[in-house]
N, C-alpha and C. Protein backbone atom coordinates (compact mmCIF):
# COMPACT_ATOMS: atom_id res chain seq x y z
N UNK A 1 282.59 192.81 -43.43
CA UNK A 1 281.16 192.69 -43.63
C UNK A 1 280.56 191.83 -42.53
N UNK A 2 279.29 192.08 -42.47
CA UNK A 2 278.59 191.38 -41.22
C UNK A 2 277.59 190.17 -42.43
N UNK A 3 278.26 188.74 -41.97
CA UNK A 3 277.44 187.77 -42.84
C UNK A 3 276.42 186.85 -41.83
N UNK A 4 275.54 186.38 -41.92
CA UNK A 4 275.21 185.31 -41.30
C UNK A 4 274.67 184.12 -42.24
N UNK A 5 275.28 183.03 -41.62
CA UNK A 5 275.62 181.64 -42.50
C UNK A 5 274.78 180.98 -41.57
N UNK A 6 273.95 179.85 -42.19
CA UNK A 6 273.57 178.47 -42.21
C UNK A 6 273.44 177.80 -42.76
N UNK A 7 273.40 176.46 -42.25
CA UNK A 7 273.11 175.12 -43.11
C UNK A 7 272.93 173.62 -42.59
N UNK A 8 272.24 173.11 -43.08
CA UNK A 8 271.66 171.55 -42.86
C UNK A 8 272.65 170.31 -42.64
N UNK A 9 271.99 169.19 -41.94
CA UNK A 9 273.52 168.41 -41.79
C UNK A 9 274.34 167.63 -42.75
N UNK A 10 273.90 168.47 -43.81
CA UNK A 10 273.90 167.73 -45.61
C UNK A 10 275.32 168.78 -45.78
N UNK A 11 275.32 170.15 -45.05
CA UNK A 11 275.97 171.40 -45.06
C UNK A 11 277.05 170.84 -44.00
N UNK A 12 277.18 170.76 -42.71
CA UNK A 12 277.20 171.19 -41.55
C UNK A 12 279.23 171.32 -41.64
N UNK A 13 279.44 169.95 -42.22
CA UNK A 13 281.40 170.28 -42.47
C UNK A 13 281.17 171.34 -43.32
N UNK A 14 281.10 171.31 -44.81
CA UNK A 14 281.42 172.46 -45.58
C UNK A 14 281.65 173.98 -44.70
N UNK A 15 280.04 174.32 -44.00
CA UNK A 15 279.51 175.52 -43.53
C UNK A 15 280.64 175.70 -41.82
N UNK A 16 281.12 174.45 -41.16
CA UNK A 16 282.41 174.40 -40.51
C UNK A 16 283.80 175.03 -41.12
N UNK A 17 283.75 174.89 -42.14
CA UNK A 17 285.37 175.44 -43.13
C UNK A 17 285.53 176.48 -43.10
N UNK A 18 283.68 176.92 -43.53
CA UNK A 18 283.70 178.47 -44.48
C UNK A 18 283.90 179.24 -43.23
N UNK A 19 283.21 179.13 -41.92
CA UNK A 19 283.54 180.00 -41.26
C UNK A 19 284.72 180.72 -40.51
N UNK A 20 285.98 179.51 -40.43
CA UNK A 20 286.91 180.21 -40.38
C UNK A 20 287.69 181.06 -41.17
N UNK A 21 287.12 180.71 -42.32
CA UNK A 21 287.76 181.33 -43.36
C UNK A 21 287.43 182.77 -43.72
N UNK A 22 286.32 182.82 -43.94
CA UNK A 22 285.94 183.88 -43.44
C UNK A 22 285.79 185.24 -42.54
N UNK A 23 285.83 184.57 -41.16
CA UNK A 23 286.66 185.26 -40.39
C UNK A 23 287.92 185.90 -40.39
N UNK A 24 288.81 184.98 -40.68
CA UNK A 24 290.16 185.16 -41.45
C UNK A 24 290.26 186.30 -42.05
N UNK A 25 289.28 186.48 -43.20
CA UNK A 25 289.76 187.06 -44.20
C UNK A 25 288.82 188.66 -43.52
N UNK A 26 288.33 188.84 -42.24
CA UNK A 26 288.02 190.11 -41.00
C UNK A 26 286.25 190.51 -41.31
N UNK A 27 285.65 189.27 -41.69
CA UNK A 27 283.83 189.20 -41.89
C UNK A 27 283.51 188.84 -40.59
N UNK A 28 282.47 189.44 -40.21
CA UNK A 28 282.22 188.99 -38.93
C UNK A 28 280.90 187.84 -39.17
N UNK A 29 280.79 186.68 -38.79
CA UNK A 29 279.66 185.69 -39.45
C UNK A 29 279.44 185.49 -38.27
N UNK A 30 277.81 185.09 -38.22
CA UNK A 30 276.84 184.87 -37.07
C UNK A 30 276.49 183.30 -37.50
N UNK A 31 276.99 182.53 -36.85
CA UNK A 31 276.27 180.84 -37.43
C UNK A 31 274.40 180.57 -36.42
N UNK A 32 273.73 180.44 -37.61
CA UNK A 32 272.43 180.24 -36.85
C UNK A 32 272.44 178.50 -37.14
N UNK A 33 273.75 177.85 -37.28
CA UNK A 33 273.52 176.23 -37.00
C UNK A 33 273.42 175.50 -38.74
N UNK A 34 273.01 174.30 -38.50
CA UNK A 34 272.86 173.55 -37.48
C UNK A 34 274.18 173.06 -37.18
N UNK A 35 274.34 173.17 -36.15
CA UNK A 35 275.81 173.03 -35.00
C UNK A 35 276.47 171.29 -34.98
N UNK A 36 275.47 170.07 -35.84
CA UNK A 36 275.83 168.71 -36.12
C UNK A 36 275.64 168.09 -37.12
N UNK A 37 276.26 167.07 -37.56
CA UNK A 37 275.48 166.47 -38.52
C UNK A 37 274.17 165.48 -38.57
N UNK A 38 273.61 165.87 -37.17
CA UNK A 38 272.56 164.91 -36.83
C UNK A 38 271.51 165.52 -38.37
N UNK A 39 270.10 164.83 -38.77
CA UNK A 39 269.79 164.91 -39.64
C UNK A 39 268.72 166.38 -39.26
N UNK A 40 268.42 167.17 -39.48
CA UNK A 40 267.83 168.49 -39.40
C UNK A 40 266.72 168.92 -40.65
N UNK A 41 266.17 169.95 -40.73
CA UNK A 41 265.33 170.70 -41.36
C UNK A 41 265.62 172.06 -41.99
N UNK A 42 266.20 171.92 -43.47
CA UNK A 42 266.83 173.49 -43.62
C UNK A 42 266.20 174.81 -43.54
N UNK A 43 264.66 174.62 -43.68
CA UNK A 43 263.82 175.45 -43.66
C UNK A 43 264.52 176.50 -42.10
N UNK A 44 264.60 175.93 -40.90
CA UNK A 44 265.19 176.03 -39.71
C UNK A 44 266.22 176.79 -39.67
N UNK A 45 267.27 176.95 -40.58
CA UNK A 45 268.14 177.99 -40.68
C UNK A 45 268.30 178.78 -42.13
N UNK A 46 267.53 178.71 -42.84
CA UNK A 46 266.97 179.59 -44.30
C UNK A 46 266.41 181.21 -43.58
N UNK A 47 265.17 180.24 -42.86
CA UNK A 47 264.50 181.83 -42.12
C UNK A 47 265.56 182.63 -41.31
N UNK A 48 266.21 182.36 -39.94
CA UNK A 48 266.83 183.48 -39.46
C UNK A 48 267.72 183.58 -40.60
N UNK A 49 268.53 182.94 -40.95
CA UNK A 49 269.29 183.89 -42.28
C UNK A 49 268.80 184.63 -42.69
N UNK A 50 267.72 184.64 -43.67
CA UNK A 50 267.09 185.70 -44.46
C UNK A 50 266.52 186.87 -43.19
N UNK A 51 266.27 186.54 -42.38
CA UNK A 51 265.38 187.33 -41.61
C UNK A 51 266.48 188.48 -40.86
N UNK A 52 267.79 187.76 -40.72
CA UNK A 52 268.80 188.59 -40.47
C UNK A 52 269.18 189.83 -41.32
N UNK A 53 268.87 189.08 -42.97
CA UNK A 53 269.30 190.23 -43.76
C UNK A 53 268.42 191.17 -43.97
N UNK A 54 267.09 190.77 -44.16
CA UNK A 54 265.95 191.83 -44.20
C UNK A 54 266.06 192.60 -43.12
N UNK A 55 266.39 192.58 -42.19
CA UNK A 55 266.47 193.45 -40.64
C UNK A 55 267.31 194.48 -40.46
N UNK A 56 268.61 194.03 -41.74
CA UNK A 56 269.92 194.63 -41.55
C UNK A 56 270.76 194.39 -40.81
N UNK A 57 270.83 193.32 -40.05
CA UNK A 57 271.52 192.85 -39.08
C UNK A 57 272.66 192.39 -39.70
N UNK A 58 272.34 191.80 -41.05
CA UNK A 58 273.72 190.81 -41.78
C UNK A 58 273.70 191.45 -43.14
N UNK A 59 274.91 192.31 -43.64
CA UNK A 59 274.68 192.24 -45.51
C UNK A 59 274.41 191.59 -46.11
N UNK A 60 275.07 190.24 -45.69
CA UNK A 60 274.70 189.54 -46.48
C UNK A 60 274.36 188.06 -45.68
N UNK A 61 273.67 187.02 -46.36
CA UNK A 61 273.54 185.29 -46.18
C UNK A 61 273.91 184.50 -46.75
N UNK A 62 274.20 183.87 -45.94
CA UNK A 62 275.22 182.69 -46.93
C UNK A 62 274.27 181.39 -46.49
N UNK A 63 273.58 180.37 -47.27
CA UNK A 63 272.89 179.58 -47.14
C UNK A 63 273.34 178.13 -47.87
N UNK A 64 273.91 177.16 -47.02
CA UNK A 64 274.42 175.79 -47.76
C UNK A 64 272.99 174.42 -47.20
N UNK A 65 272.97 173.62 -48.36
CA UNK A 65 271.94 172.73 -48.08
C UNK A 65 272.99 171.57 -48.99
N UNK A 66 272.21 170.12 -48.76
CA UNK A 66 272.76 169.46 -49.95
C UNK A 66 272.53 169.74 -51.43
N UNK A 67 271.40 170.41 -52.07
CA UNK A 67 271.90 170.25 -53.41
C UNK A 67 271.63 172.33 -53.56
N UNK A 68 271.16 173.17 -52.47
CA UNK A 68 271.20 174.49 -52.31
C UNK A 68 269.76 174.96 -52.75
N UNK A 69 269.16 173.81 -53.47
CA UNK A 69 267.75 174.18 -53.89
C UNK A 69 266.89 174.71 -52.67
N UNK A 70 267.09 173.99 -51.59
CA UNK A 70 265.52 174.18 -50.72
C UNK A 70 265.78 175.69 -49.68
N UNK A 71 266.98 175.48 -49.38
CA UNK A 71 267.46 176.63 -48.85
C UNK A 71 267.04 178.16 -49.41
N UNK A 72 267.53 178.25 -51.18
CA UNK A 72 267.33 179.22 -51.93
C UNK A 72 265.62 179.35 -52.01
N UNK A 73 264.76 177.94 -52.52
CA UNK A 73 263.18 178.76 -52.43
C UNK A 73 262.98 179.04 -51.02
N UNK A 74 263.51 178.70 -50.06
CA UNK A 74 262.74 179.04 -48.44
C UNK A 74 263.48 180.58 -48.41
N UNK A 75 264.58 180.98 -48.99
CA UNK A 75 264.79 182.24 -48.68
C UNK A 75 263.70 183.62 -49.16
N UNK A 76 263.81 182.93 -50.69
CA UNK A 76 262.80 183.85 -51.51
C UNK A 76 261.81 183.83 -51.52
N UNK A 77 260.95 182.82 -50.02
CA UNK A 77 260.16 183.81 -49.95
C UNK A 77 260.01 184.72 -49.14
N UNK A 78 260.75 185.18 -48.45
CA UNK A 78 261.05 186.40 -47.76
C UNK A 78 260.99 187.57 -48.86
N UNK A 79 260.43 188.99 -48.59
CA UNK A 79 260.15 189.62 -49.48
C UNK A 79 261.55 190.82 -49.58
N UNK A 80 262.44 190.59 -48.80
CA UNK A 80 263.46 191.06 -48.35
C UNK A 80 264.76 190.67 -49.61
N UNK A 81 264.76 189.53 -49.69
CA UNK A 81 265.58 188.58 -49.64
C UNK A 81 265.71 188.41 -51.45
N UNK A 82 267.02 188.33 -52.06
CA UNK A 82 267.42 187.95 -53.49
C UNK A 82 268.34 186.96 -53.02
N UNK A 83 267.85 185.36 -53.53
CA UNK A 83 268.79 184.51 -53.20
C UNK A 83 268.96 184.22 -54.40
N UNK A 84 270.05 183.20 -54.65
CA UNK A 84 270.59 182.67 -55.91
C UNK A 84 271.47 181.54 -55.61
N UNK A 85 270.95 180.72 -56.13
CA UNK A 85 271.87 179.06 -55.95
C UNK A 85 273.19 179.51 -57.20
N UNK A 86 274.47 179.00 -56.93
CA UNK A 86 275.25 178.87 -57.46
C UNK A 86 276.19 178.09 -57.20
N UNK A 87 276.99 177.74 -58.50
CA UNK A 87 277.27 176.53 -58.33
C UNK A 87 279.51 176.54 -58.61
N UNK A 88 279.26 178.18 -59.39
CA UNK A 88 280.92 178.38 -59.08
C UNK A 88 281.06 179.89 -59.27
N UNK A 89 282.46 180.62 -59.48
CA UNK A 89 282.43 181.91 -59.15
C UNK A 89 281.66 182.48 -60.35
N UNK A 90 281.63 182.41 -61.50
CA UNK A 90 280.88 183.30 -62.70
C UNK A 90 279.35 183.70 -62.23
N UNK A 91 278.68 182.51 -61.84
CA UNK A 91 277.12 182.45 -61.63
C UNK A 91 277.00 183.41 -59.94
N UNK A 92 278.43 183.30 -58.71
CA UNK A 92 278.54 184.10 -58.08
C UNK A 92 278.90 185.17 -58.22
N UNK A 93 279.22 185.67 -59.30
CA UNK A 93 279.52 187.01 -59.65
C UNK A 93 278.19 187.96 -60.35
N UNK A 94 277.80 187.10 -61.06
CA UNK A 94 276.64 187.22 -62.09
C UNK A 94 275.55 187.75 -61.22
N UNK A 95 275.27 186.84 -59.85
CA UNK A 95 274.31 187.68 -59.10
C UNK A 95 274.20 188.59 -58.38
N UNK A 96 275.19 188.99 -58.03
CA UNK A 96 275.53 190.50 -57.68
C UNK A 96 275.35 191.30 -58.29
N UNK A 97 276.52 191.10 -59.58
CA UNK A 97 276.59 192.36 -60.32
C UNK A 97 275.00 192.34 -61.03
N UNK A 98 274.32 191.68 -61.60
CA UNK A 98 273.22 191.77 -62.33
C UNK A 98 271.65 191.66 -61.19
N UNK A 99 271.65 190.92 -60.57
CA UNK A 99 270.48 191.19 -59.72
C UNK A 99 270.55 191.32 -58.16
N UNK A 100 271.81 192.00 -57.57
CA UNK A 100 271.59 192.55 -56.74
C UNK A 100 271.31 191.59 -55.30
N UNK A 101 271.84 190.28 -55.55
CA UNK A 101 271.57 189.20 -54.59
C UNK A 101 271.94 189.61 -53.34
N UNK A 102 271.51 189.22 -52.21
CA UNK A 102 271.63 189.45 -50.95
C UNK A 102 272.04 188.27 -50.05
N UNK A 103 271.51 187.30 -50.63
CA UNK A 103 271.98 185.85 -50.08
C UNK A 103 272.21 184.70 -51.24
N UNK A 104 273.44 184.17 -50.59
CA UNK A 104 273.89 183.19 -51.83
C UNK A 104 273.82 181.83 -51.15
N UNK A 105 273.13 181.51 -51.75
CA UNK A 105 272.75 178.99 -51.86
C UNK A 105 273.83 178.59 -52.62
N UNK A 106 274.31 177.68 -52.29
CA UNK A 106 275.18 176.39 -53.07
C UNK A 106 274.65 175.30 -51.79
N UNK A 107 274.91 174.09 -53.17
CA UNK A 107 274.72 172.94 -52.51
C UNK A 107 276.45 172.06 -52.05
N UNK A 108 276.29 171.55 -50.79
CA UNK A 108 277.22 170.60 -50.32
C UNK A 108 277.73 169.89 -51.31
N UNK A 109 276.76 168.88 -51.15
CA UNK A 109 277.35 168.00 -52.67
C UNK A 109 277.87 167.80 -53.83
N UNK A 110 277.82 169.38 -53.91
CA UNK A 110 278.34 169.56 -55.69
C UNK A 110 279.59 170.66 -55.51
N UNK A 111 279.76 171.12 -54.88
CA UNK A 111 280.51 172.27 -54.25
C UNK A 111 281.68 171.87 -53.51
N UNK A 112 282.73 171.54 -53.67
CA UNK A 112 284.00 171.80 -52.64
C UNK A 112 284.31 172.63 -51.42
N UNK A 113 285.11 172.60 -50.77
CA UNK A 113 285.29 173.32 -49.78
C UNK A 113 286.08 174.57 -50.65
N UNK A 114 287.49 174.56 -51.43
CA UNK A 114 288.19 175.10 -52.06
C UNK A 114 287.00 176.40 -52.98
N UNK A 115 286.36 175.72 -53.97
CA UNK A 115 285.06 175.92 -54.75
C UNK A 115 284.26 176.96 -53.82
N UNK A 116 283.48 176.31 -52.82
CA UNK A 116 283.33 177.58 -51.84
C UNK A 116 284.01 178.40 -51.42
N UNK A 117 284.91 178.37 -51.09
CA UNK A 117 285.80 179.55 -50.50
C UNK A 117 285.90 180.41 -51.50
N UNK A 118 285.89 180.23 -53.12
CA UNK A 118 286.22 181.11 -54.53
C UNK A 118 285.29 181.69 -54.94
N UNK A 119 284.14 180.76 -54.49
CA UNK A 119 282.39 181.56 -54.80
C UNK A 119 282.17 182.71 -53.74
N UNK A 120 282.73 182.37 -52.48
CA UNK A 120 282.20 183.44 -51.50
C UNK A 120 283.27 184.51 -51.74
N UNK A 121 284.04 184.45 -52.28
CA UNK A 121 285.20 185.81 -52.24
C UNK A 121 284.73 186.97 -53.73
N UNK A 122 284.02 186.15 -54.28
CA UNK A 122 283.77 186.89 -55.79
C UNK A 122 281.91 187.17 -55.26
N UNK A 123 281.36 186.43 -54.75
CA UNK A 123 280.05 186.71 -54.37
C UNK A 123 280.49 188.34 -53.35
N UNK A 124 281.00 188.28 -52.64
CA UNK A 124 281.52 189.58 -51.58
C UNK A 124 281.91 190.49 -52.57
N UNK A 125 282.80 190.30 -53.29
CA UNK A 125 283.62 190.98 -53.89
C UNK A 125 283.18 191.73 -55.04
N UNK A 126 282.01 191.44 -55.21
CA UNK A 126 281.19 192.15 -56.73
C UNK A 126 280.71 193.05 -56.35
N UNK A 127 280.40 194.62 -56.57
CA UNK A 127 279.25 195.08 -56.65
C UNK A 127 278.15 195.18 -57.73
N UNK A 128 276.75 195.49 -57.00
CA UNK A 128 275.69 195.62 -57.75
C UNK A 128 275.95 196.57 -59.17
N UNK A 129 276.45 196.36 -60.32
CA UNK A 129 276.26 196.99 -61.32
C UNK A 129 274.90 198.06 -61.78
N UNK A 130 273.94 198.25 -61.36
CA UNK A 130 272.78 198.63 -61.41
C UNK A 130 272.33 199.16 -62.69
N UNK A 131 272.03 200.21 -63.06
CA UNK A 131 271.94 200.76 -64.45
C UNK A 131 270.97 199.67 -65.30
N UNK A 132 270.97 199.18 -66.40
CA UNK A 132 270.01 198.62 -66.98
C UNK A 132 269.52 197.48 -66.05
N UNK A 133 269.84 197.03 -65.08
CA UNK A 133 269.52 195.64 -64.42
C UNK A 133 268.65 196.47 -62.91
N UNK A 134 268.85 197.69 -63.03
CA UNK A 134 267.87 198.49 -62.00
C UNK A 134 266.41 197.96 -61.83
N UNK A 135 265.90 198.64 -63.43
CA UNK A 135 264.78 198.07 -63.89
C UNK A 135 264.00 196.37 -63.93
N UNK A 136 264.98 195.65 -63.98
CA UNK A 136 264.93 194.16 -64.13
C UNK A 136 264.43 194.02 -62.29
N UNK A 137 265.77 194.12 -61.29
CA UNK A 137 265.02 193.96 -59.94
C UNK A 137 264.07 194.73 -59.54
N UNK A 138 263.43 196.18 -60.11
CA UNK A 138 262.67 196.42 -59.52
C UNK A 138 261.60 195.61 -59.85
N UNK A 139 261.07 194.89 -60.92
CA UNK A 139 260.60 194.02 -61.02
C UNK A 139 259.49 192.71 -60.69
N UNK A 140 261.28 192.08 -59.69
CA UNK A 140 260.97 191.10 -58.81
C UNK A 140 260.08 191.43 -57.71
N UNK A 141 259.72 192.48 -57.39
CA UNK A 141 259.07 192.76 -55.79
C UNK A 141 257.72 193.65 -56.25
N UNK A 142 257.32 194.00 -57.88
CA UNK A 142 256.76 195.31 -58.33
C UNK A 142 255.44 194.21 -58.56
N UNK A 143 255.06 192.88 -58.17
CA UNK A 143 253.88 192.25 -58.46
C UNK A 143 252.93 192.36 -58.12
């Protein structure tokens, strides 16, 4: 899969781990930063993430912040974009299969490196169930 990952310097080790790992496991990930732990602005790598996926450039986004909150509202509002903060694999599974997420938030702080690596393999690894939950996302965008 083609992912593109960012995250804040609250992120910046965690979002260091995931990407080899990732790779590893034959995803091709685009890092839009931030490349230190100097102190940064997540808004700054929320947008090209999302903007990657709305484009089609990336299936999917992977978005880390310290607690995953600010990351996830700066994604949604892209009209493209189903993000979902989560916090272990059930709630990463849950958004796939039930609403069709496109980019997944967790926060640094609460999240492991191990923890991440288990959320992103079941977040990938789900498909969209669709059928009664069709109706539910069409929904989100039908305002």
């Amino acid at each position: 899969m083609r992912l593109s990952i960012g995250a804040d310097h609250a992120a910046f080790n965690l979002k260091s781990e995931l990407i080899p790992y990732l790779e590893q496991k034959g995803h091709t990930v685009k890092d839009f930063g931030t490349y230190s732990a100097e102190s940064t602005d997540y808004p700054d790598y929320a947008h090209p993430v999302s903007n990657s996926v709305e484009t089609g450039d990336a299936d999917f986004g992977i978005l880390i912040c310290g607690s995953g909150e600010g990351m996830c509202m700066t994604a949604n509002k892209h009209a493209g974009i189903r993000a979902g903060l989560v916090w272990n694999t059930e709630t990463a599974g849950l958004i796939r299969e039930h609403n069709n997420a496109n980019v997944i938030c967790f926060g640094a702080r609460f999240v492991d490196a191990e923890t991440a690596k288990a959320i992103l393999d079941t977040f990938l690894a789900t498909p969209y169930a669709g059928g009664r939950h069709e109706r539910r996302v069409e929904k989100m965008t039908s305002f």
